[in-house]
C-alpha atoms as a PDB file:
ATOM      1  CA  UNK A   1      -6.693 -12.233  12.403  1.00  0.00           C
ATOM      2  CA  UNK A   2      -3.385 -11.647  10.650  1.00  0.00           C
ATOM      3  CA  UNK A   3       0.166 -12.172  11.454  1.00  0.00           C
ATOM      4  CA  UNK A   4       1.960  -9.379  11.366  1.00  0.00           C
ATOM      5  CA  UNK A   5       5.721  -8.734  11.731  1.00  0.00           C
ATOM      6  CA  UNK A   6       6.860  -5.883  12.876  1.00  0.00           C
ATOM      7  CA  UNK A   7      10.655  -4.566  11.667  1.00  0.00           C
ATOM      8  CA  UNK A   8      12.275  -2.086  13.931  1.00  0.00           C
ATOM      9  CA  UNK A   9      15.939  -2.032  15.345  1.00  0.00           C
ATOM     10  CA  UNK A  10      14.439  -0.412  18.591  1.00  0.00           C
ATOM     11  CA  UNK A  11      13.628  -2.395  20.867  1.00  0.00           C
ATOM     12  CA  UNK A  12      11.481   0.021  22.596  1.00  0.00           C
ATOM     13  CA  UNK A  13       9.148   1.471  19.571  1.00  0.00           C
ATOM     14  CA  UNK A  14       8.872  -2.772  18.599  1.00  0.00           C
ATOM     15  CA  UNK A  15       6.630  -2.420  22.117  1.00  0.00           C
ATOM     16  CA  UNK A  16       5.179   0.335  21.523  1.00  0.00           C
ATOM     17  CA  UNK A  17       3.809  -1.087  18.420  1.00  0.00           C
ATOM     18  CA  UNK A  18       2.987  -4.066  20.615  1.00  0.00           C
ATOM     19  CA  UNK A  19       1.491  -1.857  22.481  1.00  0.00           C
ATOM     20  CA  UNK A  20      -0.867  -0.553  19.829  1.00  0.00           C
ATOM     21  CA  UNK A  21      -2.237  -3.668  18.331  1.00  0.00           C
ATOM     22  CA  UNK A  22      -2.864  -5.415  22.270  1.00  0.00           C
ATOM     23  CA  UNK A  23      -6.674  -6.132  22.094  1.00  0.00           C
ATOM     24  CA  UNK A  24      -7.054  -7.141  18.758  1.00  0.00           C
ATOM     25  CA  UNK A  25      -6.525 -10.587  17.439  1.00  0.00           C
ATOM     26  CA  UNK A  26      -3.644 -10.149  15.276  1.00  0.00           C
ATOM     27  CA  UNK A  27      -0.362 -12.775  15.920  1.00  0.00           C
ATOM     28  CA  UNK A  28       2.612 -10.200  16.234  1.00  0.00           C
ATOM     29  CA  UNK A  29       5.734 -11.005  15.735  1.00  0.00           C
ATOM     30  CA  UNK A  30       9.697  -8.603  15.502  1.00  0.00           C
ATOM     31  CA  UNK A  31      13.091  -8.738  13.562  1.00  0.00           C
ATOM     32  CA  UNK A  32      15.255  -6.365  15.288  1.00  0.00           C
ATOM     33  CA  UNK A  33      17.576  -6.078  11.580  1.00  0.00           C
ATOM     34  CA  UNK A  34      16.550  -6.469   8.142  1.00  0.00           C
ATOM     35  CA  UNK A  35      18.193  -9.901   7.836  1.00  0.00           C
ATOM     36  CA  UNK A  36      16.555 -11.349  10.015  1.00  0.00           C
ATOM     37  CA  UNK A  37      13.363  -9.505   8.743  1.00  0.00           C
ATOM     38  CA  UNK A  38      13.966 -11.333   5.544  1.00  0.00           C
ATOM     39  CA  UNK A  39      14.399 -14.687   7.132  1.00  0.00           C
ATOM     40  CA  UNK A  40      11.028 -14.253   8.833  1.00  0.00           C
ATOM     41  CA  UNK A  41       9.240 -13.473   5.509  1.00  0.00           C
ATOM     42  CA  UNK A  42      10.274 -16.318   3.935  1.00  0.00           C
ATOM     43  CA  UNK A  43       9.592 -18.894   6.962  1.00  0.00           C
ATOM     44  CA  UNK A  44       6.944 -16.928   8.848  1.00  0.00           C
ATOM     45  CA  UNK A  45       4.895 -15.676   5.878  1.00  0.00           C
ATOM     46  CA  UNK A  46       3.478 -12.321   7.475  1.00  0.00           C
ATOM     47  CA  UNK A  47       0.243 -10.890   5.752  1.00  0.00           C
ATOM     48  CA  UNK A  48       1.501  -7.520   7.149  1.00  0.00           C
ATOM     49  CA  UNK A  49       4.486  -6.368   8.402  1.00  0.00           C
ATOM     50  CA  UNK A  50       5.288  -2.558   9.990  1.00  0.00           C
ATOM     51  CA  UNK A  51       8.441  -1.755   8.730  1.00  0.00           C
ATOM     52  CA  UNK A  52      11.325   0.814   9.999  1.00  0.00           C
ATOM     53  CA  UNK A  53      12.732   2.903   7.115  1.00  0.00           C
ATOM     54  CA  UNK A  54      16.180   3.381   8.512  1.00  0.00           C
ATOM     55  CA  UNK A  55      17.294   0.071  10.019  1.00  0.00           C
ATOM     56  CA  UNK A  56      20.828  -0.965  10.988  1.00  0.00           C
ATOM     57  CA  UNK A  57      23.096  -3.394   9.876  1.00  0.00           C
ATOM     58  CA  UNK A  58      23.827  -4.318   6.213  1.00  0.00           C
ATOM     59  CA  UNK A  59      20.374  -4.857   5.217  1.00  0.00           C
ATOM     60  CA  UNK A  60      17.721  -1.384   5.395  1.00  0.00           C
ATOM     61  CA  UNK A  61      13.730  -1.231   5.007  1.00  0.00           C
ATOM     62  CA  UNK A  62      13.861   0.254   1.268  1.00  0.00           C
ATOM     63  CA  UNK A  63      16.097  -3.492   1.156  1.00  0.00           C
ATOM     64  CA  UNK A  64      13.328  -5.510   2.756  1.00  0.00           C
ATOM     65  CA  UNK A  65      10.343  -3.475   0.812  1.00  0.00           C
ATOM     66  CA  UNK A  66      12.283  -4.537  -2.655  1.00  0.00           C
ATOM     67  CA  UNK A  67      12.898  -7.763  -1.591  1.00  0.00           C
ATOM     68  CA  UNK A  68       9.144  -8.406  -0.603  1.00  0.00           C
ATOM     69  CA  UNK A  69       7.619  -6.586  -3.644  1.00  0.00           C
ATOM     70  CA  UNK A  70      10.365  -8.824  -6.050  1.00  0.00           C
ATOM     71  CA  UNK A  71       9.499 -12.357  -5.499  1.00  0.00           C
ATOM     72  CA  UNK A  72       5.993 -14.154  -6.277  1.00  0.00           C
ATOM     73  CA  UNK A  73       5.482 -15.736  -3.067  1.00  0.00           C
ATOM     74  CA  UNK A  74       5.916 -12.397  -1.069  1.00  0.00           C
ATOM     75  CA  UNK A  75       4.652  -9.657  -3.511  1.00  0.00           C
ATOM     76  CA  UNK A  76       1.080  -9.100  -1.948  1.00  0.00           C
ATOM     77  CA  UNK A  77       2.163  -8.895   1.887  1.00  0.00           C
ATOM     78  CA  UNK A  78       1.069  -5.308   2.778  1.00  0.00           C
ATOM     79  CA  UNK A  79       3.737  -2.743   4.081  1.00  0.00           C
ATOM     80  CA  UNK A  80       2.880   0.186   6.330  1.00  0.00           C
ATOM     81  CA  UNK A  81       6.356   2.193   6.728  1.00  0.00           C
ATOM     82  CA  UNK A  82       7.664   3.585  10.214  1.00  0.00           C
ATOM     83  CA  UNK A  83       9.713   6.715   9.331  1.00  0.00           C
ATOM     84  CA  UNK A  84      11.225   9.854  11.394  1.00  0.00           C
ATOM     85  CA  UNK A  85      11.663  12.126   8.291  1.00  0.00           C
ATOM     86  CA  UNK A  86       9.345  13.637   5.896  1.00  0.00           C
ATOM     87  CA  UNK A  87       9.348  14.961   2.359  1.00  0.00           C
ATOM     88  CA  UNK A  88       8.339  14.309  -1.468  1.00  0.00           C
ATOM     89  CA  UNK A  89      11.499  12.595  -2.290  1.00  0.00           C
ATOM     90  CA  UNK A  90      11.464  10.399   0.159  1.00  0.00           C
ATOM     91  CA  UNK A  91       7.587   9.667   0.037  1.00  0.00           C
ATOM     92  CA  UNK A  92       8.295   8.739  -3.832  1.00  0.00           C
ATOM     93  CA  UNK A  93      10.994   6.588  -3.012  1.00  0.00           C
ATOM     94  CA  UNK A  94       8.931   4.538  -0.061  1.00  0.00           C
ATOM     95  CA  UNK A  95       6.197   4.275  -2.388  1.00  0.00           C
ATOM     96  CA  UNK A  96       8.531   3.073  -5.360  1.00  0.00           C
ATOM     97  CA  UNK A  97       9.960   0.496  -3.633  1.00  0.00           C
ATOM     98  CA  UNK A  98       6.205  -0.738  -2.767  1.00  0.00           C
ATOM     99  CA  UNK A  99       5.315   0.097   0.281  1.00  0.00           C
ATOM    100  CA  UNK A 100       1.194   0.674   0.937  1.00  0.00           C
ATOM    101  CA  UNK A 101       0.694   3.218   3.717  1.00  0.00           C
ATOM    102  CA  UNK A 102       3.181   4.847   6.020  1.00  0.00           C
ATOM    103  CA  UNK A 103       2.895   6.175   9.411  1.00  0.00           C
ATOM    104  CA  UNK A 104       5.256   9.488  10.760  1.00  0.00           C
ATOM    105  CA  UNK A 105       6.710   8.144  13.775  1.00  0.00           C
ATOM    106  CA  UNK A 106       6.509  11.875  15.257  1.00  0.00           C
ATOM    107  CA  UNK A 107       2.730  11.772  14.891  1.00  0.00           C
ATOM    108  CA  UNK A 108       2.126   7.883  16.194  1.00  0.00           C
ATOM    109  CA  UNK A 109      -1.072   7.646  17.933  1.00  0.00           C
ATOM    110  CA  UNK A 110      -1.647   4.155  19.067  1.00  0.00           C
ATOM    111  CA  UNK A 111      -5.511   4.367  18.614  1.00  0.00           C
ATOM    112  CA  UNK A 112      -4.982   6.488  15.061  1.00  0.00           C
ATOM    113  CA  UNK A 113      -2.214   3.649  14.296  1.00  0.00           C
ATOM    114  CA  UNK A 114      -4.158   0.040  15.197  1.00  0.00           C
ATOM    115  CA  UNK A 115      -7.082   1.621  12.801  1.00  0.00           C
ATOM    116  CA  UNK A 116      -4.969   2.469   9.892  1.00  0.00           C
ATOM    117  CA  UNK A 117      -3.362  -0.736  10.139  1.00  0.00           C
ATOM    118  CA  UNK A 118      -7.198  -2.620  10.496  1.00  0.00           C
ATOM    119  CA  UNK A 119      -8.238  -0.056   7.532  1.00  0.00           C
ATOM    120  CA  UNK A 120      -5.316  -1.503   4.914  1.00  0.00           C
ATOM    121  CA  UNK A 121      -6.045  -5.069   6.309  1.00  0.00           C
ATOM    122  CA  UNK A 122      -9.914  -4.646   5.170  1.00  0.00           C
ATOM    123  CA  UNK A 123      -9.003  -3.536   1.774  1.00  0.00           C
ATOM    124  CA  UNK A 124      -7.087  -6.711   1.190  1.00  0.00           C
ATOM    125  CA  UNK A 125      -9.472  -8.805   2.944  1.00  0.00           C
ATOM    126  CA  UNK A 126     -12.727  -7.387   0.817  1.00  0.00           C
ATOM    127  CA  UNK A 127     -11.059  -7.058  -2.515  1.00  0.00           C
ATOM    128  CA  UNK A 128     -14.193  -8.241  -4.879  1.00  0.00           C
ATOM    129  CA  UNK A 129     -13.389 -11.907  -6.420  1.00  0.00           C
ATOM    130  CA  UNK A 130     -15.564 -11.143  -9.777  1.00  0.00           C
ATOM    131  CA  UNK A 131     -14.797 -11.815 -13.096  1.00  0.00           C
ATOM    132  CA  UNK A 132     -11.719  -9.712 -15.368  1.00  0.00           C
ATOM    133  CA  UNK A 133     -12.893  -6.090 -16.163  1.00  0.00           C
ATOM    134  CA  UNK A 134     -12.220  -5.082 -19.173  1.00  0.00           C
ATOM    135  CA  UNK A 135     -12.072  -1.337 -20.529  1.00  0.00           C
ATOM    136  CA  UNK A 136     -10.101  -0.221 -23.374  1.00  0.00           C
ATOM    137  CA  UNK A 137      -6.651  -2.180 -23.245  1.00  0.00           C
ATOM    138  CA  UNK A 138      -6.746  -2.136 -19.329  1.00  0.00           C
ATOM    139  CA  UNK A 139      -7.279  -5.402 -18.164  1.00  0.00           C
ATOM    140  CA  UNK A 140      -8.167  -5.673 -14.393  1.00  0.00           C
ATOM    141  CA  UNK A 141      -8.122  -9.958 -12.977  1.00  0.00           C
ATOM    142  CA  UNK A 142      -9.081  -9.314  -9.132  1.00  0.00           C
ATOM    143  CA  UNK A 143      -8.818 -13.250  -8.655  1.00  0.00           C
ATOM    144  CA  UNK A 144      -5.651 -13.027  -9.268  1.00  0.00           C
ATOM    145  CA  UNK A 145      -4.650  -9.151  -8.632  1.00  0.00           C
ATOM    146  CA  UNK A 146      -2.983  -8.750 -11.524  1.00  0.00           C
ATOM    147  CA  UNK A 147      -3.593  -5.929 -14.139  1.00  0.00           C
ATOM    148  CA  UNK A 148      -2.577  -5.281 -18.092  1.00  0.00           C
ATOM    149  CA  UNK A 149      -2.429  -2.323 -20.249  1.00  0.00           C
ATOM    150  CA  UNK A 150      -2.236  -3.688 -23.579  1.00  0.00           C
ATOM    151  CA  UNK A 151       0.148  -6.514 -23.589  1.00  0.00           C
ATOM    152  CA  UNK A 152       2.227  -4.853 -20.456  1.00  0.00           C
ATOM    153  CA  UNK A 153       1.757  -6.060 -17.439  1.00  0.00           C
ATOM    154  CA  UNK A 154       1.406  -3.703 -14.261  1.00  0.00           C
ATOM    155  CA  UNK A 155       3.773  -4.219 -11.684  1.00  0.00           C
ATOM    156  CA  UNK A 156       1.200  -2.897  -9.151  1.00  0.00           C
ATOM    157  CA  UNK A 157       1.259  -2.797  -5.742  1.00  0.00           C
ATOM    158  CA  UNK A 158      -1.538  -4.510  -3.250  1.00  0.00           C
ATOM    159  CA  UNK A 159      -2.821  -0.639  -2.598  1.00  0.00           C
ATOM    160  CA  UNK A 160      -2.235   0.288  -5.982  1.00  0.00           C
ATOM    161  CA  UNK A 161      -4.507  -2.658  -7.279  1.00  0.00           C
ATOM    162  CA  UNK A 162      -6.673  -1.536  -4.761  1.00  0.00           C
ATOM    163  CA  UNK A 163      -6.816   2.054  -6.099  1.00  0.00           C
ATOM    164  CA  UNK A 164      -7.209   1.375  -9.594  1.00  0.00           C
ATOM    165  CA  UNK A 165      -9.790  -1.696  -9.073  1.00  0.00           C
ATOM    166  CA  UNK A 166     -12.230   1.080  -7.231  1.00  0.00           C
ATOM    167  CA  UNK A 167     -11.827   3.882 -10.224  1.00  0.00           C
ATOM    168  CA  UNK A 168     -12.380   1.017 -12.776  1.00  0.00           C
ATOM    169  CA  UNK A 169     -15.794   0.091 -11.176  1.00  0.00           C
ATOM    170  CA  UNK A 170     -16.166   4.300 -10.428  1.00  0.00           C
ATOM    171  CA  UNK A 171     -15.835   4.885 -13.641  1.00  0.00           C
ATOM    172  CA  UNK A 172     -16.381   8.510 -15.053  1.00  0.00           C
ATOM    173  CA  UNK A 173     -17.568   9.342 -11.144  1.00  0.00           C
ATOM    174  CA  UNK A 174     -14.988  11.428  -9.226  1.00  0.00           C
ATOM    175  CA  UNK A 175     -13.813   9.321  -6.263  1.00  0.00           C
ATOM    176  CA  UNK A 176     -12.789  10.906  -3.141  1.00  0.00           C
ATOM    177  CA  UNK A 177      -8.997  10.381  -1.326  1.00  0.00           C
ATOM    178  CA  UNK A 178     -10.612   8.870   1.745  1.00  0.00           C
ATOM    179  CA  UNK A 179     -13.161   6.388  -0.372  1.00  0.00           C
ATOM    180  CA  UNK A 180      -9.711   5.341  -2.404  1.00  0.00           C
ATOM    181  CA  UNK A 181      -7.425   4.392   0.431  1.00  0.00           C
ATOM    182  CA  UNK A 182      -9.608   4.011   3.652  1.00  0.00           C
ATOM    183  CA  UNK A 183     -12.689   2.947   2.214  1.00  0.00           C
ATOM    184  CA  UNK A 184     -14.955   4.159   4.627  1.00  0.00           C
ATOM    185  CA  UNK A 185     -12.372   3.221   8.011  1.00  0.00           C
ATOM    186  CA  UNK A 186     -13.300   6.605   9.444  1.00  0.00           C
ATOM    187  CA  UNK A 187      -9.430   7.448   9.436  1.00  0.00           C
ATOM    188  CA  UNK A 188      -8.971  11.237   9.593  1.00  0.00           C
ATOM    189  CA  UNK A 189      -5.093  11.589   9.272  1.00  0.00           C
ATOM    190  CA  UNK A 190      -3.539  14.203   6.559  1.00  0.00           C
ATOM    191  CA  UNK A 191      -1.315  11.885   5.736  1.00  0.00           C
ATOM    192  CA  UNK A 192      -4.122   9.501   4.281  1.00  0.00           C
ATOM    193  CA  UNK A 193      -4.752  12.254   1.652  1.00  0.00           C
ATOM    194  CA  UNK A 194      -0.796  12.546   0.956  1.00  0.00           C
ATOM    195  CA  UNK A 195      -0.238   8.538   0.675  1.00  0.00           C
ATOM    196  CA  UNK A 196      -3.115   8.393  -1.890  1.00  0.00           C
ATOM    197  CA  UNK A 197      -1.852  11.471  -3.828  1.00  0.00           C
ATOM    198  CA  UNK A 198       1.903   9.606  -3.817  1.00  0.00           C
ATOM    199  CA  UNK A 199       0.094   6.358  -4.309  1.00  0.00           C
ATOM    200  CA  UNK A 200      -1.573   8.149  -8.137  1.00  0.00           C
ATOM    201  CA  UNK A 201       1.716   9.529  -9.348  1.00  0.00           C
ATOM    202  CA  UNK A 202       2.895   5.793  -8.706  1.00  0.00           C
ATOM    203  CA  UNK A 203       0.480   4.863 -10.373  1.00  0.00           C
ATOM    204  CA  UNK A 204       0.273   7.357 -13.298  1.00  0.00           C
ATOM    205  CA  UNK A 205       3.851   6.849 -13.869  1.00  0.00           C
ATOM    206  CA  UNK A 206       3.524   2.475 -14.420  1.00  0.00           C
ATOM    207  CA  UNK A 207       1.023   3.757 -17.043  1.00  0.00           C
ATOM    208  CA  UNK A 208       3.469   5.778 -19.212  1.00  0.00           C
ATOM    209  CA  UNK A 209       1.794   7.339 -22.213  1.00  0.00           C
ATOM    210  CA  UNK A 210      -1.923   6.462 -21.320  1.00  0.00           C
ATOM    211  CA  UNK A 211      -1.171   8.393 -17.105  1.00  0.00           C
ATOM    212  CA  UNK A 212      -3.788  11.043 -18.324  1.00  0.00           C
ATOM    213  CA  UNK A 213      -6.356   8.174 -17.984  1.00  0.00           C
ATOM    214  CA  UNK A 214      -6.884   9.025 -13.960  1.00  0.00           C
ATOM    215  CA  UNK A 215      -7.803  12.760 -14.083  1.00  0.00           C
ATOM    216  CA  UNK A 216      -7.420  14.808 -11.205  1.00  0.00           C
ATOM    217  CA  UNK A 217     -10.660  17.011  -9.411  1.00  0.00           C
ATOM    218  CA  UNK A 218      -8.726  19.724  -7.464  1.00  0.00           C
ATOM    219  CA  UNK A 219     -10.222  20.106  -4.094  1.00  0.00           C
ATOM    220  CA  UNK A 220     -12.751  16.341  -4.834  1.00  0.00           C
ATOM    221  CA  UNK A 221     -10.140  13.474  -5.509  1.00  0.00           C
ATOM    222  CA  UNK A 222      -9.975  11.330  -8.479  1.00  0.00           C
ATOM    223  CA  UNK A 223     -11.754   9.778 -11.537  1.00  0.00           C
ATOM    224  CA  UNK A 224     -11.110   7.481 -14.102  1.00  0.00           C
ATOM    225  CA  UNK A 225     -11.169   9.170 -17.915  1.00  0.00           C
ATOM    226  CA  UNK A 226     -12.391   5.805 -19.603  1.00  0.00           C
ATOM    227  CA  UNK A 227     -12.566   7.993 -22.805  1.00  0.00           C
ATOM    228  CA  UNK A 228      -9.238   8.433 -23.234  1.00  0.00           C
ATOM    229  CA  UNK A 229      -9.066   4.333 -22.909  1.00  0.00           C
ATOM    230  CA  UNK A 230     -11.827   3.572 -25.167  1.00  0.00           C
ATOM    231  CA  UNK A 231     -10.704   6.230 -28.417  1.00  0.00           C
ATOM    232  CA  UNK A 232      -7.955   4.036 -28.308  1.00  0.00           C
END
């Protein structure tokens, strides 16, 4: 069970998302504007919360999504995006600002939707609890989700963690889009495989000069070089 708040100035898609998530076990609760979105977060505490990209009033999502990625208390709450409008530039931003998943609101499918939110629920739920894991100068501390190259720390998100944790302990083995953000959920959406590629050139671009470290298998998915950590 999770609470999870839902952020959407229309009244109408806040039940449709309702809607979606009636049968599970989940406490679901709405902000009809971003400031009171933010007023929730802080007093409600969601684990998860659905989030419209284009809100109005003075206050958008990318606002909330910053807000919630910026502050200790609120940085691992999970963020699936609701957005009408497509593209890379705007996939890059959503995913820059820190959001996990997002769901195209010209595609929803209640049944498709309820299991992709259940599917980035499970990854935070099951996230291992071992000890740090060490290789090269990246520094993974799962207790505490919290990751170092060097003496930087990575700003990464929940999903990015996620992402990196399972090609750390994958090492040198090519790792599939569908193992790396669904985890075995059974999710068959094309935009899984585009929010994992986005997720990666997040990801690549935290690590600055050492980004060649997650090499790409065209057509396969992903796999940590730890050679080009270790000749370090």
């Amino acid at each position: 069970m999770a609470r999870i708040l839902v952020v959407e100035d229309e009244a109408i898609i806040i039940e449709v998302v309702r809607d979606s998530l009636m049968g599970t076990e989940h406490e679901v609760n709405a902000a009809l504007d971003g400031t009171t979105a933010l007023k929730l977060v802080d007093e409600w505490a969601p684990e998860l919360i659905v989030l419209d990209l284009n809100l109005g009033g003075d206050v958008s999502g990318l606002d909330v999504c910053r807000y919630v990625r910026s502050h200790d208390h609120t940085r691992d709450v999970l963020i699936v995006v609701l957005t009408g409008e497509t593209g890379d530039a705007l996939e890059l931003t959503l995913f820059d600002a820190g959001a996990d998943d997002f769901v195209r609101k010209q595609r929803f499918r209640a049944g498709l939707f309820r299991r992709r939110i259940e599917a980035v629920l499970r990854r935070a739920a099951t996230e291992p609890r071992e000890e740090k894991l060490e290789l090269g100068p990246l520094v993974l501390d799962p207790a505490r989700r919290e990751a170092t190259l060097g003496t930087t720390g990575l700003s990464l998100t929940p999903t990015e963690f996620d992402i990196v944790h399972t090609l750390v302990t994958n090492q040198d083995r090519i790792v599939s889009r569908r193992e790396l953000l669904d985890r075995g959920s059974g999710v068959a959406d094309p935009a899984t495989s585009r929010a994992v590629d986005m997720h990666i050139k997040q990801i690549r671009k935290k690590l600055g000069p050492h980004s060649d470290m997650i090499g790409t298998v065209y057509g396969k998915g992903y796999r940590l070089e730890a050679g080009v950590l270790t000749a370090e």
